[in-house]
Protein backbone atom coordinates (compact mmCIF):
# COMPACT_ATOMS: atom_id res chain seq x y z
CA UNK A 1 224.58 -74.86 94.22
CA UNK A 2 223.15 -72.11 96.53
CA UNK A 3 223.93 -72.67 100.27
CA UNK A 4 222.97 -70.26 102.52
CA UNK A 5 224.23 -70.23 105.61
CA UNK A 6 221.15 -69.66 107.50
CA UNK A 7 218.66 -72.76 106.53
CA UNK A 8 215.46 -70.58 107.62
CA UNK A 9 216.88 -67.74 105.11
CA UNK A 10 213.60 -66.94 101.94
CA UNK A 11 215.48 -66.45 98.94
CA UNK A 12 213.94 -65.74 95.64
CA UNK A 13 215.08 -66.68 92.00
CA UNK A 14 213.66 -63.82 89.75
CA UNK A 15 213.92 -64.24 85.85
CA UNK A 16 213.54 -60.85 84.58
CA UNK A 17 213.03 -59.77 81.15
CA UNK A 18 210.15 -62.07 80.72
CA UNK A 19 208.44 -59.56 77.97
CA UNK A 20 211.19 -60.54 75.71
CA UNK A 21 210.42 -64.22 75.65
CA UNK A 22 212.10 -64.81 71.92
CA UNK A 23 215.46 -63.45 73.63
CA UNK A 24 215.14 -66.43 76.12
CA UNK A 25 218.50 -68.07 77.30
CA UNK A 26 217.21 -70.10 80.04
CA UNK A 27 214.23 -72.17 79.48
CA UNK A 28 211.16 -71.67 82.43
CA UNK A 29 211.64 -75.53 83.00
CA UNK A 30 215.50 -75.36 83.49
CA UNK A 31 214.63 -72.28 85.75
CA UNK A 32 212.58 -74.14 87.94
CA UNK A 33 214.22 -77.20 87.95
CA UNK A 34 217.18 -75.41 89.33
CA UNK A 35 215.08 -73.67 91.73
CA UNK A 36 213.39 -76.49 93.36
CA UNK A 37 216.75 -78.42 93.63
CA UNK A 38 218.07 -75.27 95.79
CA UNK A 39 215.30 -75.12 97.61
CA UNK A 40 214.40 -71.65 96.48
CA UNK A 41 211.39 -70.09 95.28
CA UNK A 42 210.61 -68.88 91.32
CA UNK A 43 209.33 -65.95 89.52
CA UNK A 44 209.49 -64.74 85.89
CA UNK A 45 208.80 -61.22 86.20
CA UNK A 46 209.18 -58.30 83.76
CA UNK A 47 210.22 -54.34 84.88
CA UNK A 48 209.10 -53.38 81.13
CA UNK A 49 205.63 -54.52 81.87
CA UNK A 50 205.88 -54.61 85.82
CA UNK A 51 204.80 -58.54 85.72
CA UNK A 52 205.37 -59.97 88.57
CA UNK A 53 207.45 -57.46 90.46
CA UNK A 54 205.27 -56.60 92.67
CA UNK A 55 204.73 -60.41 93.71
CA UNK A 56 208.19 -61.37 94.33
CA UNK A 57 208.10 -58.94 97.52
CA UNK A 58 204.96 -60.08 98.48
CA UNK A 59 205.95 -63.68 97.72
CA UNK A 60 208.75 -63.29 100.15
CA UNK A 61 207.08 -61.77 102.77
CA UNK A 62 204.54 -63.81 103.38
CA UNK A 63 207.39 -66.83 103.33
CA UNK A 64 208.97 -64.63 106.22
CA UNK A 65 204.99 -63.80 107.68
CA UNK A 66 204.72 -67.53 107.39
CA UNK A 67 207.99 -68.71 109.07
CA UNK A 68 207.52 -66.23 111.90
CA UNK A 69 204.23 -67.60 112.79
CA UNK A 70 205.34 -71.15 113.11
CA UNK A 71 208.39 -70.48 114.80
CA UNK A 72 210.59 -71.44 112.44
CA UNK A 73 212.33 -67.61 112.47
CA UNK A 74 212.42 -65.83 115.51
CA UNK A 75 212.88 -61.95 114.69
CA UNK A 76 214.33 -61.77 118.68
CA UNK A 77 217.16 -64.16 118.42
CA UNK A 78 219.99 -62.03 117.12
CA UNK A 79 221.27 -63.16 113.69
CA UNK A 80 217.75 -63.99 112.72
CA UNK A 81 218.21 -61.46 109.84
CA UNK A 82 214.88 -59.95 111.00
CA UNK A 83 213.68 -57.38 113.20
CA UNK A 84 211.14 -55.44 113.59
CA UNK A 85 210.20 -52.25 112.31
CA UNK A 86 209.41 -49.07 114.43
CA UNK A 87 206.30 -49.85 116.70
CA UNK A 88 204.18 -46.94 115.57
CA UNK A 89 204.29 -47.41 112.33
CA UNK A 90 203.00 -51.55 112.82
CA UNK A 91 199.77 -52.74 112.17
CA UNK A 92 198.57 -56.06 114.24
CA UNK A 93 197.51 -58.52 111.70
CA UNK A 94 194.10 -59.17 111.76
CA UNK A 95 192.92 -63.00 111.58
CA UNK A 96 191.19 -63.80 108.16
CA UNK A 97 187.92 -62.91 107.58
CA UNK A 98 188.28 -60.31 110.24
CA UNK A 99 188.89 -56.69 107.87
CA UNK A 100 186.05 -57.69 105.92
CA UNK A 101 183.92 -57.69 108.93
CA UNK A 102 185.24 -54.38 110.01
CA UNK A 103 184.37 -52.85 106.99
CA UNK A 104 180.93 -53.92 107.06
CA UNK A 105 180.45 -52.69 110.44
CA UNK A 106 182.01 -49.05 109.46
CA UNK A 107 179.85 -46.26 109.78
CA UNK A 108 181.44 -44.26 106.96
């Protein structure tokens, strides 16, 4: 059983190898079934073929994006396991919809 000791911590159960599917030791149901018991989240991914990869990260962080934005994880209260990034280098999210306007309006 996974117990973190942070309840608002994002963990992420990766299967790799999922290109070599006849190799298979754990089934995708007994996978996810022990996934949703532990309250985590599930991915088979690949590095062969790159399946996946790329989603777990951005599986995560919008589980942290998310978590922020309701208040459920606080990147100021110390211990958090977040914080932010250097200033400069942030973008401010834009609401939805909005970066599709702004490229319309672009005079490029």
């Amino acid at each position: 059983e996974v117990s973190p000791t942070n309840p608002n911590i994002v963990i992420i159960l990766c299967g790799n190898k999922k290109d070599l599917d006849a190799d298979r030791e754990v089934t995708f149901l007994e996978a996810s079934r022990f996934a949703q018991e532990n309250e985590l989240m599930f991915l088979e991914t690949s590095a062969l073929t790159g399946e996946n990869v790329e989603e777990a990260f951005l599986k995560c962080a919008r589980t942290i994006l998310n978590k922020i934005e309701t208040g459920e994880l606080d990147p100021e209260r110390m211990g958090s396991g977040i914080q932010y990034g250097d200033a400069s280098l942030r973008q401010l999210r834009q609401p939805r919809g909005s970066a599709a306007q702004a490229k319309q309006q672009c005079n490029c």
